[in-house]
N, C-alpha and C. Protein backbone atom coordinates (compact mmCIF):
# COMPACT_ATOMS: atom_id res chain seq x y z
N UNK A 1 0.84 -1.18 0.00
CA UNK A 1 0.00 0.00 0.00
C UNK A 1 0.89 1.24 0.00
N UNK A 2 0.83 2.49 -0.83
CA UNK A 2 1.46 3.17 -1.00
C UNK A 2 0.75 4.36 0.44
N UNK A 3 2.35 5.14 0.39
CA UNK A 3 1.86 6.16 1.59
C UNK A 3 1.07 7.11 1.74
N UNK A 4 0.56 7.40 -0.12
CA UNK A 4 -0.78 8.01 -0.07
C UNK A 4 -1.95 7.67 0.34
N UNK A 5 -2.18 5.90 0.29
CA UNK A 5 -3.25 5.35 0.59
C UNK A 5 -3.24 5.42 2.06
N UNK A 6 -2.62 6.00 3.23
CA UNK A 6 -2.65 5.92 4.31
C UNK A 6 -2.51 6.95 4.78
N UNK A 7 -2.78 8.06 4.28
CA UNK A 7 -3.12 9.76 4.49
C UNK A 7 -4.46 10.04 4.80
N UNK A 8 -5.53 10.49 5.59
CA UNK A 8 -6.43 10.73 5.82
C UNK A 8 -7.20 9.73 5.68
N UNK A 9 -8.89 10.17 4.93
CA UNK A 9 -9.68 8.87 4.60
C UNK A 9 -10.03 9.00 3.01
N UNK A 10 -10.66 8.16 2.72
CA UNK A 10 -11.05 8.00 1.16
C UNK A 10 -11.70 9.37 0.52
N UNK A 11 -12.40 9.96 1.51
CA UNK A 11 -12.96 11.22 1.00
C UNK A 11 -12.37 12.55 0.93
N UNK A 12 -11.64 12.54 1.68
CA UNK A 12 -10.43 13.59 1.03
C UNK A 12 -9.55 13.71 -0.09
N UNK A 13 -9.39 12.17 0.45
CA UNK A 13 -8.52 11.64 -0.88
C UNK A 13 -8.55 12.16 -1.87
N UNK A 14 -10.24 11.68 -2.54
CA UNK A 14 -10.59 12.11 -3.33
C UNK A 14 -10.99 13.33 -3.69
N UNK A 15 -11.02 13.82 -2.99
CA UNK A 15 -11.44 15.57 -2.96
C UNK A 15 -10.18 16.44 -2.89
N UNK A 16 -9.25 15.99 -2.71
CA UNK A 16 -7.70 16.40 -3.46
C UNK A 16 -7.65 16.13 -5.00
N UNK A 17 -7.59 14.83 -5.23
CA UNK A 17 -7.03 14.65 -6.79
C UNK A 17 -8.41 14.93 -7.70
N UNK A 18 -9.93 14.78 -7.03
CA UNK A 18 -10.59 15.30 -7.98
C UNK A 18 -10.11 17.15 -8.25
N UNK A 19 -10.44 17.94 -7.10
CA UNK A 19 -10.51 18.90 -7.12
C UNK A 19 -11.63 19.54 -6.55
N UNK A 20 -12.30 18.63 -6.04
CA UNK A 20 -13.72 18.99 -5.82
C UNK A 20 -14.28 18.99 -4.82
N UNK A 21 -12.85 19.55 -4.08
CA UNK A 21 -12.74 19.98 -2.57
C UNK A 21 -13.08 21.27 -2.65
N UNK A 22 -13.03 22.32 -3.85
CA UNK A 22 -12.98 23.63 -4.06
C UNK A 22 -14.54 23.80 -4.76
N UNK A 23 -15.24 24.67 -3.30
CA UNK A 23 -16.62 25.21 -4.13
C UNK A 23 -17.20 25.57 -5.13
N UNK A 24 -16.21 26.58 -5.91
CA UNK A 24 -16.32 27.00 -7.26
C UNK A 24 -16.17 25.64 -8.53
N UNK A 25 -15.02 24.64 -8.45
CA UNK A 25 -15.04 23.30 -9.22
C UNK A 25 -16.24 22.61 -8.87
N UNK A 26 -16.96 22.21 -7.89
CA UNK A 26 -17.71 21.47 -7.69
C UNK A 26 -19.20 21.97 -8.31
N UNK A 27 -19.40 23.66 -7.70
CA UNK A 27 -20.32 24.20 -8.34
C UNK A 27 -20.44 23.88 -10.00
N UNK A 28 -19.76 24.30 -10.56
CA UNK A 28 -19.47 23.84 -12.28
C UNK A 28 -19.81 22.61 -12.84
N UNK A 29 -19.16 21.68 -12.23
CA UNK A 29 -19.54 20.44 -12.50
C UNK A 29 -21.02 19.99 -11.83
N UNK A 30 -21.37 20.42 -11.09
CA UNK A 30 -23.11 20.31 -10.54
C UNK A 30 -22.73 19.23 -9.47
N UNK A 31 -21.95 19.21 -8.75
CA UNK A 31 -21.35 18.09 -8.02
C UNK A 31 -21.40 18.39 -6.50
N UNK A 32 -21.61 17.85 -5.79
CA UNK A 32 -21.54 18.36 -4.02
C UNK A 32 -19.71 18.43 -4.24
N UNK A 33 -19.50 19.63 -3.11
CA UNK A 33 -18.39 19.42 -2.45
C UNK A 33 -17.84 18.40 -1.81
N UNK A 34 -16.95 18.30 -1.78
CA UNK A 34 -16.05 17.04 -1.07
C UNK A 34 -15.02 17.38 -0.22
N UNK A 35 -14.82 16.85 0.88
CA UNK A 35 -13.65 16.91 2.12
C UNK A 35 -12.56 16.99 1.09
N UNK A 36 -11.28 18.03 1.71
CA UNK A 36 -11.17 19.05 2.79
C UNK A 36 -11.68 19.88 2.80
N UNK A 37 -12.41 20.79 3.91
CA UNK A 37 -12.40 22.53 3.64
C UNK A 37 -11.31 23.26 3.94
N UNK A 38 -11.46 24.57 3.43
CA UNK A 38 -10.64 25.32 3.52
C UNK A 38 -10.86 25.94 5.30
N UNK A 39 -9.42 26.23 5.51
CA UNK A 39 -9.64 26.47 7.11
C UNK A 39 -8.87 28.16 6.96
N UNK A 40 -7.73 28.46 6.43
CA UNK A 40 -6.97 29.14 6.78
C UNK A 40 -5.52 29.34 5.54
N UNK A 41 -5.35 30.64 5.51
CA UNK A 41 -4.32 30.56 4.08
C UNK A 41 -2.85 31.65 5.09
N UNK A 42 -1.85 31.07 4.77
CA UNK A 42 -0.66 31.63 5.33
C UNK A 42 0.37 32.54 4.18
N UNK A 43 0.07 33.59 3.53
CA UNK A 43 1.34 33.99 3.21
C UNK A 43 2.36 33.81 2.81
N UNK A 44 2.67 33.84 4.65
CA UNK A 44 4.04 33.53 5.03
C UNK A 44 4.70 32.11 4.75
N UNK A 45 3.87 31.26 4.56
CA UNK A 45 4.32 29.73 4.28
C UNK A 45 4.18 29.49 3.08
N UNK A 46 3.47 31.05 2.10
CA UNK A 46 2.91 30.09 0.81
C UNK A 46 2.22 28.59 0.83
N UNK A 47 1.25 28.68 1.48
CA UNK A 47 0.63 27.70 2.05
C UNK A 47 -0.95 27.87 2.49
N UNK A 48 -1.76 26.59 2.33
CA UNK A 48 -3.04 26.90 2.60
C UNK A 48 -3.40 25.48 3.30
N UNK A 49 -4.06 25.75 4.62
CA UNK A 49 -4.67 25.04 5.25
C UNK A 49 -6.03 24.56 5.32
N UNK A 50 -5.90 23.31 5.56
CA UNK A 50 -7.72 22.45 5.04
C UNK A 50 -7.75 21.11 5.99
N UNK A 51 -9.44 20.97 6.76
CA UNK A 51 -8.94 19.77 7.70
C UNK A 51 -10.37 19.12 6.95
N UNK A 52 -10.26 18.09 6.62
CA UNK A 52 -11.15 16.98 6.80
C UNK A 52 -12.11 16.52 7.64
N UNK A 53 -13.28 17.28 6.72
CA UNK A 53 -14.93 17.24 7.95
C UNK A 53 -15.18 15.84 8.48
N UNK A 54 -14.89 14.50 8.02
CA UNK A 54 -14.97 12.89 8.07
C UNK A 54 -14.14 13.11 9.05
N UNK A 55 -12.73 12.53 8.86
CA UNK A 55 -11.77 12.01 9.30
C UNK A 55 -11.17 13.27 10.44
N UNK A 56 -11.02 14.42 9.92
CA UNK A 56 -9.97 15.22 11.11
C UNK A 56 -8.80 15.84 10.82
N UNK A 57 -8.24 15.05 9.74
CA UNK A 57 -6.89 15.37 9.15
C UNK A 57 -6.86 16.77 8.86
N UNK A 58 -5.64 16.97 8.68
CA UNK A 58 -5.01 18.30 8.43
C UNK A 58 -4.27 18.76 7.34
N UNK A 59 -4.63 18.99 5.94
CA UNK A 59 -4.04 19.17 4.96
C UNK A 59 -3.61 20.64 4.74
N UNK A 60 -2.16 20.16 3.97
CA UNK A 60 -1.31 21.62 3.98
C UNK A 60 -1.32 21.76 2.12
N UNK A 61 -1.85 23.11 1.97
CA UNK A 61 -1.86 22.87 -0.20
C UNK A 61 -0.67 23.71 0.12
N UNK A 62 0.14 23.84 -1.17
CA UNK A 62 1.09 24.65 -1.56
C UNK A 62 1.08 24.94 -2.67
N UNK A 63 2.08 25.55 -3.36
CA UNK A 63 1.98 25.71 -4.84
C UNK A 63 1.73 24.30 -6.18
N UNK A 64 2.80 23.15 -5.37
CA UNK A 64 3.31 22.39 -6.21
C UNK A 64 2.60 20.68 -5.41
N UNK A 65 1.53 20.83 -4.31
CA UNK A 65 1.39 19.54 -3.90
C UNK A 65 0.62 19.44 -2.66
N UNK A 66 -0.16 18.87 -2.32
CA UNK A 66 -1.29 18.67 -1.53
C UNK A 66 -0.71 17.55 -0.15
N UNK A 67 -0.65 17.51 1.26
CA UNK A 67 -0.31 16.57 1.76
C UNK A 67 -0.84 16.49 3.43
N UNK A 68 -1.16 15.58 3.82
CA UNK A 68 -1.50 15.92 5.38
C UNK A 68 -0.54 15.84 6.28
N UNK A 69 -0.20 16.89 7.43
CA UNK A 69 0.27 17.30 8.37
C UNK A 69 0.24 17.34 9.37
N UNK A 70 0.54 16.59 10.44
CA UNK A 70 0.45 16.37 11.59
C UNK A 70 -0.19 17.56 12.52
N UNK A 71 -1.01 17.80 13.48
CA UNK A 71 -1.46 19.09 14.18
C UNK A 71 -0.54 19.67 14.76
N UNK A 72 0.11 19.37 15.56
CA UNK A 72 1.69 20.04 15.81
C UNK A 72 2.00 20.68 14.93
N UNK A 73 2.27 20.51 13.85
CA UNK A 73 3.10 20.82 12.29
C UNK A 73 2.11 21.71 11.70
N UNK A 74 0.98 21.70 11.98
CA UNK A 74 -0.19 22.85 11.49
C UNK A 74 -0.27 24.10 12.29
N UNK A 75 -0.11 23.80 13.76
CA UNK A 75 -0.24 25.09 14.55
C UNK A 75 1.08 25.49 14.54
N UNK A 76 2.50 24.86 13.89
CA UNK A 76 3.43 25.71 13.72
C UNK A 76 3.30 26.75 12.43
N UNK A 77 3.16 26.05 11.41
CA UNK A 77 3.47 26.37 9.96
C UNK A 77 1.85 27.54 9.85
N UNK A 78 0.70 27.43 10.64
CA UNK A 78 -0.38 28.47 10.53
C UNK A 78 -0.35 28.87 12.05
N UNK A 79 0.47 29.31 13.10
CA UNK A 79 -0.15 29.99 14.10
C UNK A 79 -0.73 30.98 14.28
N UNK A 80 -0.87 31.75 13.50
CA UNK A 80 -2.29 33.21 13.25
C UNK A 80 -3.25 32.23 13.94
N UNK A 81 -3.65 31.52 12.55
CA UNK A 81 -4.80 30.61 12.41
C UNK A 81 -5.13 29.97 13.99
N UNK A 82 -4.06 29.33 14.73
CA UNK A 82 -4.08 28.97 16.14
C UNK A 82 -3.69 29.87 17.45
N UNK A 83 -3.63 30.63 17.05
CA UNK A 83 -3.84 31.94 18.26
C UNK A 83 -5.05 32.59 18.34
N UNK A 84 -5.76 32.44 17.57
CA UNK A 84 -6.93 33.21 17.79
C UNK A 84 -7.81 32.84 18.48
């Protein structure tokens, strides 16, 4: 089993590589949204934060790649987002 298959749950999964985690794609296609939401966007990290309404997980987007992040590793890389 590859280490993607052991990242969050199936519905994120898929709502990464569809795309149809993002309101505006899903709207278009006439499709419900799909896990992750958007939680929080950093700047400073070039980075955008999204947790998984199912499962919990914590996904970090960037320019070049989508991946989940430990919560530790989220309230470092977004602490705005966790100070408030």
């Amino acid at each position: 089993m590859s280490e993607w298959m052991k990242t969050g749950c199936a519905d994120c999964r898929n709502g990464v590589l569809s795309g149809m985690y993002s309101p505006e794609a899903a709207a278009l296609q006439g499709v419900q949204v799909l896990p992750p939401a958007f939680v929080y966007s950093s700047i400073a990290a070039h980075a955008r934060l999204y947790r998984c309404q199912n499962c919990g997980a914590w996904w970090e987007f960037n320019e070049r790649e989508a991946h989940v992040i430990a919560e530790n590793e989220a309230k470092m890389t977004f602490a705005d987002y966790f100070d408030t």
